[in-house]
Protein backbone atom coordinates (compact mmCIF):
# COMPACT_ATOMS: atom_id res chain seq x y z
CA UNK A 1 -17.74 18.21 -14.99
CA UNK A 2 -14.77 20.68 -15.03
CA UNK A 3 -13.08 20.67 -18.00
CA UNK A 4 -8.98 21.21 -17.15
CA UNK A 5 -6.13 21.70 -19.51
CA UNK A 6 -6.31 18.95 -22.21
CA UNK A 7 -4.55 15.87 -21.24
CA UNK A 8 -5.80 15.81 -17.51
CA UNK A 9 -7.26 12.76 -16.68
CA UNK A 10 -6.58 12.26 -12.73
CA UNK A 11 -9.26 11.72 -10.65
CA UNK A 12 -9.71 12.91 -7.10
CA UNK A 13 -12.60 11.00 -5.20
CA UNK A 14 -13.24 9.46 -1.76
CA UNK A 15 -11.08 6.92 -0.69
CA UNK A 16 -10.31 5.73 3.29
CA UNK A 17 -8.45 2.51 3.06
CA UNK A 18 -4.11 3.72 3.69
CA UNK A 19 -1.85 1.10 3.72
CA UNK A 20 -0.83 0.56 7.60
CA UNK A 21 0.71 -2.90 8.39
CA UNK A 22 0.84 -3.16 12.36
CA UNK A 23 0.07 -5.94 15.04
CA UNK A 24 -2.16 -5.58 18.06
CA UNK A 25 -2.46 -7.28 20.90
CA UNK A 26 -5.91 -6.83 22.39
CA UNK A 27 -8.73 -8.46 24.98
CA UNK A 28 -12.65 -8.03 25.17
CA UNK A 29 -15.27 -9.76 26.84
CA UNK A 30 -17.66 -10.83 24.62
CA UNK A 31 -21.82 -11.48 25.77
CA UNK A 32 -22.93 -15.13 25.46
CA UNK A 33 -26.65 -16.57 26.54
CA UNK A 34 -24.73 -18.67 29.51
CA UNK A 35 -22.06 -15.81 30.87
CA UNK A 36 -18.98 -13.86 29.14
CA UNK A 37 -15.88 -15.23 27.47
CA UNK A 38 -12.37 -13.21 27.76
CA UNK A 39 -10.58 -13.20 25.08
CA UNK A 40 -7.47 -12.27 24.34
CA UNK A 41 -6.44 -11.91 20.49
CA UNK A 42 -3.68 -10.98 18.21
CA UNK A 43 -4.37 -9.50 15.51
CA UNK A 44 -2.06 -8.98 12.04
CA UNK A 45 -3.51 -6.15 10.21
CA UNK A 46 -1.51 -6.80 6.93
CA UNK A 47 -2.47 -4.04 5.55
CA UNK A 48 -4.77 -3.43 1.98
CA UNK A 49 -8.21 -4.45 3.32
CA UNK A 50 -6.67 -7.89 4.67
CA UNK A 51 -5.43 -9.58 7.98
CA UNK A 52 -5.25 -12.12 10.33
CA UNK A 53 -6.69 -12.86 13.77
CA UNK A 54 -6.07 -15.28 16.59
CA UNK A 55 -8.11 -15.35 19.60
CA UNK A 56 -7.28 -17.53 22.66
CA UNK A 57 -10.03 -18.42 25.63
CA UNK A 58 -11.01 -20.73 27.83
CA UNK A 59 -14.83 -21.48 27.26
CA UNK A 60 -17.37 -21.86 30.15
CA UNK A 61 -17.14 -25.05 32.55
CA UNK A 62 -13.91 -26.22 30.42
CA UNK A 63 -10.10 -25.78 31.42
CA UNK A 64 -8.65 -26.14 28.11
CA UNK A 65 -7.71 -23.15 26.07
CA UNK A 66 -8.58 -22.81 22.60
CA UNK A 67 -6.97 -20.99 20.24
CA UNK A 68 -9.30 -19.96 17.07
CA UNK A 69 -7.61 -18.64 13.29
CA UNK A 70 -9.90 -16.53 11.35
CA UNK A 71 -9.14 -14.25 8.07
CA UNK A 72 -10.04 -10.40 8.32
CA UNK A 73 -11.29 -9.04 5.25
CA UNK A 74 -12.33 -5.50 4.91
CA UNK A 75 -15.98 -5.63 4.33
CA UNK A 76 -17.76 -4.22 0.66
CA UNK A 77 -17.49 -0.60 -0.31
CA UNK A 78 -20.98 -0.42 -0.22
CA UNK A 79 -21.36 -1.08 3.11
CA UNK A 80 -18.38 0.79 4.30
CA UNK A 81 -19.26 3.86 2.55
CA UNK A 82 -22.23 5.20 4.83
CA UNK A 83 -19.96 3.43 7.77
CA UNK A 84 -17.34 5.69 7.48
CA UNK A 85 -19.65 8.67 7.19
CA UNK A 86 -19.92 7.46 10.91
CA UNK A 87 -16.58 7.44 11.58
CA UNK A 88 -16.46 3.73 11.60
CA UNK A 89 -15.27 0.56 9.48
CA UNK A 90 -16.24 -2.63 9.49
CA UNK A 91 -14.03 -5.82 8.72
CA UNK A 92 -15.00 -8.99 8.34
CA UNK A 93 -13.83 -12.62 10.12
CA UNK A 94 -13.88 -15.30 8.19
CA UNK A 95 -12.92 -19.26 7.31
CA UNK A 96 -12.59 -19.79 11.42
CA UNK A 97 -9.96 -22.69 12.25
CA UNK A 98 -9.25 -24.02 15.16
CA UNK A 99 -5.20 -24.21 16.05
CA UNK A 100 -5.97 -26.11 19.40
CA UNK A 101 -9.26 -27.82 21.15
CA UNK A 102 -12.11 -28.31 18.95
CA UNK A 103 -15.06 -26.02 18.51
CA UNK A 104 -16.78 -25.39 21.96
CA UNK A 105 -19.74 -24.27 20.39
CA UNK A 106 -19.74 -20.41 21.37
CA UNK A 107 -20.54 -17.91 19.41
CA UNK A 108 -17.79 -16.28 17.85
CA UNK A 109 -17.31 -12.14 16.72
CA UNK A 110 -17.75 -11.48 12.88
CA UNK A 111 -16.85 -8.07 12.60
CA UNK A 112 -13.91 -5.89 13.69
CA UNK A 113 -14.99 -2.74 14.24
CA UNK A 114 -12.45 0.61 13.52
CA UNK A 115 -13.67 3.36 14.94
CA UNK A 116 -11.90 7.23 13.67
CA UNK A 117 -9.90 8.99 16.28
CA UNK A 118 -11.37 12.73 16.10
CA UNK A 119 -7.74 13.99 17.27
CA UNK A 120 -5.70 12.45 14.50
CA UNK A 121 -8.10 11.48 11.56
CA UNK A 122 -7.21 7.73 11.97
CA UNK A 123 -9.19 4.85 11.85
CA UNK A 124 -8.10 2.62 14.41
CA UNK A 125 -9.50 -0.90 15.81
CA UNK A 126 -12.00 -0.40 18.51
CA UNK A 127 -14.17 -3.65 19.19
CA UNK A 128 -15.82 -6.44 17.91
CA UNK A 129 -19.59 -6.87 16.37
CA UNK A 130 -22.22 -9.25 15.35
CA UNK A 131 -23.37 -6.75 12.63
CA UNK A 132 -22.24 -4.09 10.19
CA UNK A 133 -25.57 -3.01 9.19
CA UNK A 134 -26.03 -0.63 11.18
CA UNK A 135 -23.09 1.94 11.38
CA UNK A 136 -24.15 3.48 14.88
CA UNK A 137 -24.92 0.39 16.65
CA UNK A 138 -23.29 -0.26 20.24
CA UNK A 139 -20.23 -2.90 19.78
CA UNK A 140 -18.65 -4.54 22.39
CA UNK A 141 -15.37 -2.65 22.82
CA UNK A 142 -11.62 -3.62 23.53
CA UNK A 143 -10.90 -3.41 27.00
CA UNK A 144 -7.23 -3.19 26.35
CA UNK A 145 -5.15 -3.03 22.66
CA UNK A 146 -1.61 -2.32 22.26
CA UNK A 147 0.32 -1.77 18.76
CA UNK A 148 3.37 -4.13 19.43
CA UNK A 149 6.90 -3.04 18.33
CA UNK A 150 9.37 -4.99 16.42
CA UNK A 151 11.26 -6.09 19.76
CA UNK A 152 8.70 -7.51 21.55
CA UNK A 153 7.06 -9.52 18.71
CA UNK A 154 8.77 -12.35 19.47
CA UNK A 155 7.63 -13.29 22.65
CA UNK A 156 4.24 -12.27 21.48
CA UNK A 157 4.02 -15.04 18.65
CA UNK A 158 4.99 -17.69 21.09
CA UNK A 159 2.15 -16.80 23.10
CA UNK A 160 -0.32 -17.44 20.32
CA UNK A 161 1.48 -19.96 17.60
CA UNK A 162 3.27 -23.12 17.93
CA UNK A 163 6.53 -23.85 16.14
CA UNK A 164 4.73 -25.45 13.65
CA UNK A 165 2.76 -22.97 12.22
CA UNK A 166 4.14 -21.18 9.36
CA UNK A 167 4.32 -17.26 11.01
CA UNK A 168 6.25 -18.64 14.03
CA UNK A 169 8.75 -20.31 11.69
CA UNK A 170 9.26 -16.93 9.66
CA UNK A 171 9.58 -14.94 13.23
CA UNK A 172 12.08 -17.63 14.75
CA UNK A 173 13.46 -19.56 11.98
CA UNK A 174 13.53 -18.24 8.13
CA UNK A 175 14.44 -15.01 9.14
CA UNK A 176 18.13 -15.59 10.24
CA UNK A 177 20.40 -14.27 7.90
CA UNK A 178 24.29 -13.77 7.86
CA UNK A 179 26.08 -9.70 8.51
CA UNK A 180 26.36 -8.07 5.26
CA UNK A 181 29.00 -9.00 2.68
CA UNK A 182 30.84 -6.01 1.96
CA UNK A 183 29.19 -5.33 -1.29
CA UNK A 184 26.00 -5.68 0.09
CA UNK A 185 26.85 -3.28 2.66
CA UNK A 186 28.34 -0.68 -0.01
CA UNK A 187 25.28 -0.68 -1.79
CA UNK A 188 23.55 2.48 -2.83
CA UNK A 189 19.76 3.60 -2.93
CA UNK A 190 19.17 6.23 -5.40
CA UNK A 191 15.75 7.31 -5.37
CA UNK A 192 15.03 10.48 -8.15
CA UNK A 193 11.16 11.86 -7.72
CA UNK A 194 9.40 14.19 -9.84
CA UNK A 195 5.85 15.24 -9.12
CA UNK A 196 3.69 17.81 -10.80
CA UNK A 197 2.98 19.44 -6.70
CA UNK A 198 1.40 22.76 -8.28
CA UNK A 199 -1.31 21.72 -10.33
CA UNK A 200 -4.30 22.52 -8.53
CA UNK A 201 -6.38 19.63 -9.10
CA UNK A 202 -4.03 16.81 -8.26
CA UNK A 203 -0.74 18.18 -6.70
CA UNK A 204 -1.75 17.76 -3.09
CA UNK A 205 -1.84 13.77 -4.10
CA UNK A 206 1.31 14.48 -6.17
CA UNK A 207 3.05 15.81 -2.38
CA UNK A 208 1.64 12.59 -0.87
CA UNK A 209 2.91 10.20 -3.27
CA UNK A 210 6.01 11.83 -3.02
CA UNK A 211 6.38 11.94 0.78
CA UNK A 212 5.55 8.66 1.60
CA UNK A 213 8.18 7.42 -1.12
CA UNK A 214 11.03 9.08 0.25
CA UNK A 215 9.51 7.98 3.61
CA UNK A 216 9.50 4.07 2.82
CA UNK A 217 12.61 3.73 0.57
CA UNK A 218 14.09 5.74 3.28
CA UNK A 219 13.33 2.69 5.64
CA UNK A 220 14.42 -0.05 3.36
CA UNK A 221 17.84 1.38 3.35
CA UNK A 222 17.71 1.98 7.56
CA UNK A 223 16.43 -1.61 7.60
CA UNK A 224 19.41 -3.06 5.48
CA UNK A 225 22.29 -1.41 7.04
CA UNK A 226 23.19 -0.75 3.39
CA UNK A 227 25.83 2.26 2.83
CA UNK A 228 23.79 4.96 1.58
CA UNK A 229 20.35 6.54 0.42
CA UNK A 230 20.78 9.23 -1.92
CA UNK A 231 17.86 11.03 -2.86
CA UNK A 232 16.78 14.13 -5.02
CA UNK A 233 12.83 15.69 -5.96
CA UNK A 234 11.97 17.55 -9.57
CA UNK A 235 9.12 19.66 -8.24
CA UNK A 236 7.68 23.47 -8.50
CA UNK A 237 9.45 25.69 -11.27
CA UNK A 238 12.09 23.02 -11.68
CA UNK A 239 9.60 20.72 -12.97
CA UNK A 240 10.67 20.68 -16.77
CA UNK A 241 11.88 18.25 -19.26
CA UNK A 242 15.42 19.90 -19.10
CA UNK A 243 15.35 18.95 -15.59
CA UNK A 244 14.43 15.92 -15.38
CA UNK A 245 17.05 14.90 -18.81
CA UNK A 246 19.74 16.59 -16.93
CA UNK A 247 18.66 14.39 -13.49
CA UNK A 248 18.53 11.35 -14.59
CA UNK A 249 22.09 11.75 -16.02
CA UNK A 250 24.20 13.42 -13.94
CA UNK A 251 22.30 12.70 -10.51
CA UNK A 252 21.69 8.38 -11.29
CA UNK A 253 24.82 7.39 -11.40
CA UNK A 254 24.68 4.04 -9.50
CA UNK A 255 27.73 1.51 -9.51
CA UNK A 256 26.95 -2.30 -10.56
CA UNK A 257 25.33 -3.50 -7.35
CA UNK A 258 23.49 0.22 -6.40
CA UNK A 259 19.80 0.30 -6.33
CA UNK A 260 17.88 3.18 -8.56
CA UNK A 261 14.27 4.30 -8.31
CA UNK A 262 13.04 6.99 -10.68
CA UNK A 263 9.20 7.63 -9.44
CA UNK A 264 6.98 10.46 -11.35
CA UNK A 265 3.71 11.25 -10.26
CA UNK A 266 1.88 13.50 -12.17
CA UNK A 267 -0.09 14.20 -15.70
CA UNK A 268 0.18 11.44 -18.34
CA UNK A 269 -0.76 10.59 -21.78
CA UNK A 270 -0.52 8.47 -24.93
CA UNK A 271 0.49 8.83 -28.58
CA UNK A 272 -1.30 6.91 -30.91
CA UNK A 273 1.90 6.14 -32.78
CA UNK A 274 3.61 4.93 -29.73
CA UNK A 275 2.76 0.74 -29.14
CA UNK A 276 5.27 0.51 -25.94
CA UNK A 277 2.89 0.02 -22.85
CA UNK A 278 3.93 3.06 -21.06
CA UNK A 279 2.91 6.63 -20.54
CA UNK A 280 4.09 9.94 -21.63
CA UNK A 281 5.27 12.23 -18.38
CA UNK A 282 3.96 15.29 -19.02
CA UNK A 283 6.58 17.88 -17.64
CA UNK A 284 3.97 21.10 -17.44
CA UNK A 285 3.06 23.19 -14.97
CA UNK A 286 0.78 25.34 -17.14
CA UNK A 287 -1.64 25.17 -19.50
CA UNK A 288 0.36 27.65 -21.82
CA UNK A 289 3.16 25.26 -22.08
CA UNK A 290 3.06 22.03 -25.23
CA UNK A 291 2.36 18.64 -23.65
CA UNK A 292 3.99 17.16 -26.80
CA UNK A 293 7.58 18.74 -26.59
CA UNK A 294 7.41 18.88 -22.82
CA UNK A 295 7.06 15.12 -22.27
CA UNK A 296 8.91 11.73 -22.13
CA UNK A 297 8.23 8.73 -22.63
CA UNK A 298 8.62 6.40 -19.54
CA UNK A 299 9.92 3.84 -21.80
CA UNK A 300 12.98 5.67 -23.28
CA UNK A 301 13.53 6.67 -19.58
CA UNK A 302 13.56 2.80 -18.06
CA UNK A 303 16.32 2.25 -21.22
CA UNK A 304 18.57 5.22 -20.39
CA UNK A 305 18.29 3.95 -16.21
CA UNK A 306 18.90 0.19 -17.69
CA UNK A 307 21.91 1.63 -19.41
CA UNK A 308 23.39 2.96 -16.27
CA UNK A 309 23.53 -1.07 -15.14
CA UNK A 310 22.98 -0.66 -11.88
CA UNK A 311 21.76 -4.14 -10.03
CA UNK A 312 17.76 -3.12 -9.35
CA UNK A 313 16.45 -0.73 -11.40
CA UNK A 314 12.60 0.73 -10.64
CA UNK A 315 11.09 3.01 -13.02
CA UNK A 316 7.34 4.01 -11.20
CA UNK A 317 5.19 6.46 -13.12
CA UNK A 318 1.45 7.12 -11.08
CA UNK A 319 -0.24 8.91 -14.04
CA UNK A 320 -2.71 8.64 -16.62
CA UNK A 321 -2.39 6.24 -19.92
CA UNK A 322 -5.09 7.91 -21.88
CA UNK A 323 -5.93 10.23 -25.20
CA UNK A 324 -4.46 13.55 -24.09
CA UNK A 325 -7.77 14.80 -25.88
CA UNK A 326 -9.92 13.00 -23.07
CA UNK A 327 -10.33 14.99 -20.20
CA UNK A 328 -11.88 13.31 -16.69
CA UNK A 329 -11.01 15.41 -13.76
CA UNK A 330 -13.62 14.90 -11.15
CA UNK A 331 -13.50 16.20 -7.83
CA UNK A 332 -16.62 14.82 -5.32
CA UNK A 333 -14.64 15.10 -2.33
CA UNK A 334 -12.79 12.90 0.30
CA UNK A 335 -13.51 11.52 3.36
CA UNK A 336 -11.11 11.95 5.77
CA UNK A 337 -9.57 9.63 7.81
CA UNK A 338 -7.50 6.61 7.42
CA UNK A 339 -5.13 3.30 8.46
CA UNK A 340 -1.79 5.19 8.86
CA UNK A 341 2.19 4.70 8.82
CA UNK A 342 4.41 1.94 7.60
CA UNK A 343 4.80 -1.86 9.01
CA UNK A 344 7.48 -2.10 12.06
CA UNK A 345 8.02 -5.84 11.32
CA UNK A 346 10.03 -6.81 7.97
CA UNK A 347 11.86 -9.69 7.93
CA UNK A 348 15.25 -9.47 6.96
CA UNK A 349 15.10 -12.28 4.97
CA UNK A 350 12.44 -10.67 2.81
CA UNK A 351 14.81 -7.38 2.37
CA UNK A 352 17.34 -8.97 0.88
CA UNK A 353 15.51 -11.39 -1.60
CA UNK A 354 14.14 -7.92 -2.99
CA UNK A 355 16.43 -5.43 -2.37
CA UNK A 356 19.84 -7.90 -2.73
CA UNK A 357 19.54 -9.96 -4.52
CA UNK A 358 22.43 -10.03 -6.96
CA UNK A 359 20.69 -10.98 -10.27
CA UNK A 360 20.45 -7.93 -12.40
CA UNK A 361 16.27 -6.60 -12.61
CA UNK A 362 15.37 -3.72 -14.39
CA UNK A 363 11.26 -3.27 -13.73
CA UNK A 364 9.03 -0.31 -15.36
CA UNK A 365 5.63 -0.32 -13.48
CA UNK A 366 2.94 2.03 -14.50
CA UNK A 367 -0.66 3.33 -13.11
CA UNK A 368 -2.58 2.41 -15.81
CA UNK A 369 -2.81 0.30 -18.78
CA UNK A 370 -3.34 2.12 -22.72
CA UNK A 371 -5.95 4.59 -22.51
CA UNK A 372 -7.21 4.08 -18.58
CA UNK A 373 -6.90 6.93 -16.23
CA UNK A 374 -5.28 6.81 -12.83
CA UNK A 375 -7.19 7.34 -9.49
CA UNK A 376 -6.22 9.60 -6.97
CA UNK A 377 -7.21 11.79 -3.74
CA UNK A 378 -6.17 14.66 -2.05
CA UNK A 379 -5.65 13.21 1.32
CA UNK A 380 -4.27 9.70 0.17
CA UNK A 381 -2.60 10.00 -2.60
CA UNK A 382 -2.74 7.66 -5.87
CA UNK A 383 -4.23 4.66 -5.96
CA UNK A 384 -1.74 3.10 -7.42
CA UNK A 385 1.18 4.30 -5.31
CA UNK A 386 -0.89 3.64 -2.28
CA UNK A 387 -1.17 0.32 -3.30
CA UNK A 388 2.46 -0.23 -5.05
CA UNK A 389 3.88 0.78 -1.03
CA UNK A 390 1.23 -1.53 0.47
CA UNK A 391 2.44 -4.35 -1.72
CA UNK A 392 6.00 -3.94 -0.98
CA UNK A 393 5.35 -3.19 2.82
CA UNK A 394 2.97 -6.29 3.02
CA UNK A 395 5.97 -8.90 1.17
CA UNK A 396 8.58 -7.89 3.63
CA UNK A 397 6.60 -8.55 6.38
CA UNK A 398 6.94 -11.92 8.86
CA UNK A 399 3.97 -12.82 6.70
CA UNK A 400 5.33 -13.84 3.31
CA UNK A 401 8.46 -15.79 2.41
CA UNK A 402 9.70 -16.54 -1.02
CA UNK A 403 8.36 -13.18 -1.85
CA UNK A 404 9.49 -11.80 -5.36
CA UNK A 405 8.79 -8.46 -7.21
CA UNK A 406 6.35 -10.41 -9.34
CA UNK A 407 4.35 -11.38 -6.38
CA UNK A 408 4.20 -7.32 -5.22
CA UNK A 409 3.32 -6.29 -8.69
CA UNK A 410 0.70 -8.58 -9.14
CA UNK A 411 -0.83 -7.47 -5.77
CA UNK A 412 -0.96 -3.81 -6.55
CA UNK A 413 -2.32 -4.68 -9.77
CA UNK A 414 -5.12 -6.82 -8.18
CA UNK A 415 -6.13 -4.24 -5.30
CA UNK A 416 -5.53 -1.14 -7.90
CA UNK A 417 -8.48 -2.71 -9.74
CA UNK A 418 -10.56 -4.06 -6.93
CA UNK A 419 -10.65 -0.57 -5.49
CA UNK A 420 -10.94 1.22 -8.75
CA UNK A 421 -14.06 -1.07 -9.34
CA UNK A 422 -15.70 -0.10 -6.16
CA UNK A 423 -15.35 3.44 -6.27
CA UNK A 424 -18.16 6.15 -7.51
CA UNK A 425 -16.39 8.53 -10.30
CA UNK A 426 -19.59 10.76 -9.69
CA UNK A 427 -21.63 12.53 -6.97
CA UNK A 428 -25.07 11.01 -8.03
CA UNK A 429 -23.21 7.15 -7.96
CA UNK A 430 -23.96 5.90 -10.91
CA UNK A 431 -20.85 5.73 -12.63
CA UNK A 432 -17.81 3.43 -11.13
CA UNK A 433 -13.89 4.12 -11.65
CA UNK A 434 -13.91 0.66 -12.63
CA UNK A 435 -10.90 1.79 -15.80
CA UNK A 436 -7.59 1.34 -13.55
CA UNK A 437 -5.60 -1.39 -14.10
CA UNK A 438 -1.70 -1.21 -13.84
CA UNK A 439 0.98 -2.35 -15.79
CA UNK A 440 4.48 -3.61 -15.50
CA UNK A 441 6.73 -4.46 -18.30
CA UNK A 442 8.04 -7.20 -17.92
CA UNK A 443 4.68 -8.46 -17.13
CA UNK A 444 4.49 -11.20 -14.26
């Protein structure tokens, strides 16, 4: 194992599962003893390893159409791993309910099959199987699939819900909301990142976790209408406790219904004479500089941004919680490849009840809990951050409704640790990452 400056403890390992939330429409014919069905299907990819599909046919010697709900789970690491090798994934369909007719007695699909596009590095849905043993098997592939846009979902969910089914009601009825009051129009998005993007063993992650942050809270404020978002990044020689001090005071300066997000991403570590749940930032770039005197603690940070009494106050840190005298850098590659780009189908309604809603919040969210390590990858990111934007992107879709920032947290936290779990920390596999677990304060 490479032994790095003293308090790194990020890990870089394979990882192939991006948060992507999109909807496809798509149609395949699929081989049955007595003839072939055609189906046509629509299919919710929520994003995280989950989803949703509904398939509509008309079996053989029948006129009625049926119209078939099944879960899409993505299937275990241990069977994905020599999959993707392959360039393929393998999801699986389960708890199959029928919306209308009764059970016709074919023989339904139990796998979705994504295969990776060679030109972009993607995974993207491809067919249907039987059978994710073996990785190189034929499959019975989609003779059409479209990703549908925002402005054509509509007509889309009528063709495959009714209006009492609970998606259809958050398409056509819970998601009509009034123009914005004029305070909820003046409303500000401050967004401050830092990220250590020069260390050599995790800074390409650092870059990642970065871009995609500016890149979603720079949708949430296109998707509100709101007034502004204002953002700034701490990175490269200006990555230094000065900095960041001086940042946070004269750059967050939010009025009482602005929004604030300071986000690090980056080295972290404890003091064993500090109780609070969060992490030391370690502001280095070097391992000539002091940890201890270049550092802040994330807690004294969510206090001087609670201060500022802004409305919704998020204080993210994607680092390690550990001993700084614990190192456990491990690199063992990455696979490339992966689900990409954010949802196109948030629901207003969902917007608001996170990003307007007038009670005062003030939420810290970390990594990792006292003395775990944080995951990341080169190509992906952190685990955590993946999963913090997957959570948020999945609660403001058409999917969810009463969604709250407890319900996102406790998502990341669940899929953090399901993923950490199921993850090799070492080429010969016989150690798991299975030490992640973030936490918020307040805890949900």
């Amino acid at each position: 194992m490479k032994k790095i400056f003293v308090f790194t403890c990020c890990l870089l390992i394979p990882f192939f599962s991006l948060y992507a939330q999109a909807v496809y429409e798509l149609s395949f014919t699929f081989p049955k003893s007595q003839g072939f069905i055609e189906y046509k299907g629509f299919f919710n990819d929520f994003n995280g390893g989950k989803g949703k599909l509904r398939l509509k046919f008309v079996p053989p010697a029948a006129n009625d159409t049926i119209l078939v709900d099944m879960d899409v789970m993505e299937d275990d690491a241990e069977v994905n791993e020599g999959c993707v090798n392959n360039g393929r994934l393998y999801y699986k369909l389960l708890n199959v309910k029928y919306k209308a007719g009764r059970d016709p007695g074919v023989v339904l699909p139990k796998y979705i099959c994504y295969q990776k596009n060679a030109a972009t590095g993607f995974f993207e849905p491809s067919g249907v199987a039987n059978s994710s043993t073996d990785c190189k098997a034929d499959i019975v592939k989609f003779s059409s699939i479209a990703i549908i846009k925002q402005a054509n979902l509509k007509e889309l969910v009528a063709a495959y819900f009714k209006p009492d089914d609970l998606f259809y009601r958050n398409v056509f009825v819970n998601n009509k909301v009034k123009a914005l009051s004029v305070w909820e129009h003046d409303v500000k998005l401050y967004l401050l990142f830092v990220a250590n993007v020069t260390d050599p063993k995790i800074g390409t992650a650092d870059r990642k976790n970065m871009k995609d942050a500016i890149a979603f809270f720079g949708k949430v404020k296109q998707s509100l209408g709101i007034n502004q978002f204002i953002y700034d990044t701490i990175t490269g020689a200006n990555f230094t406790k000065q900095n960041v001090e001086n940042k946070i005071r004269t750059f967050l300066t939010p009025g009482p219904n602005d929004i604030v997000v300071f986000y690090y991403s980056g080295h972290g570590f404890r003091s064993a004479n500090d109780s609070r749940p969060g992490p030391y930032i370690g502001l280095v770039s070097n391992d000539k500089q002091d940890y201890k005197t270049n550092s802040i603690k994330l807690d004294d940070i969510t206090e001087t941004i609670r201060s500022k009494r802004g409305r919704l106050n998020l204080v993210i840190s994607d680092c390690c919680n550990k001993d700084p005298g614990q190192t456990g850098s491990v690199n063992v590659g990455a696979n490339t490849g992966g689900k990409g780009g954010l949802g196109d189908y948030w629901s207003d309604t969902n917007l608001r009840a996170l990003f307007l809603n007038p009670t005062p919040t003030t939420i810290m969210f970390t990594a990792a809990e006292q003395y775990q390590i944080a995951l990341s990858n080169p190509e992906f990111g952190g685990y955590f951050s993946n999963f913090f934007i997957t959570a948020m992107d999945n609660h403001l879709s058409y999917n969810k409704t009463n969604v709250t920032w407890a319900d996102i947290i406790k998502q990341t936290i669940d899929n953090t640790w399901r993923k950490a779990n199921r993850t090799w920390c070492n080429e010969a596999k016989t150690v798991k990452c299975n030490m992640q677990v973030p936490v918020s304060e307040p805890r949900f």
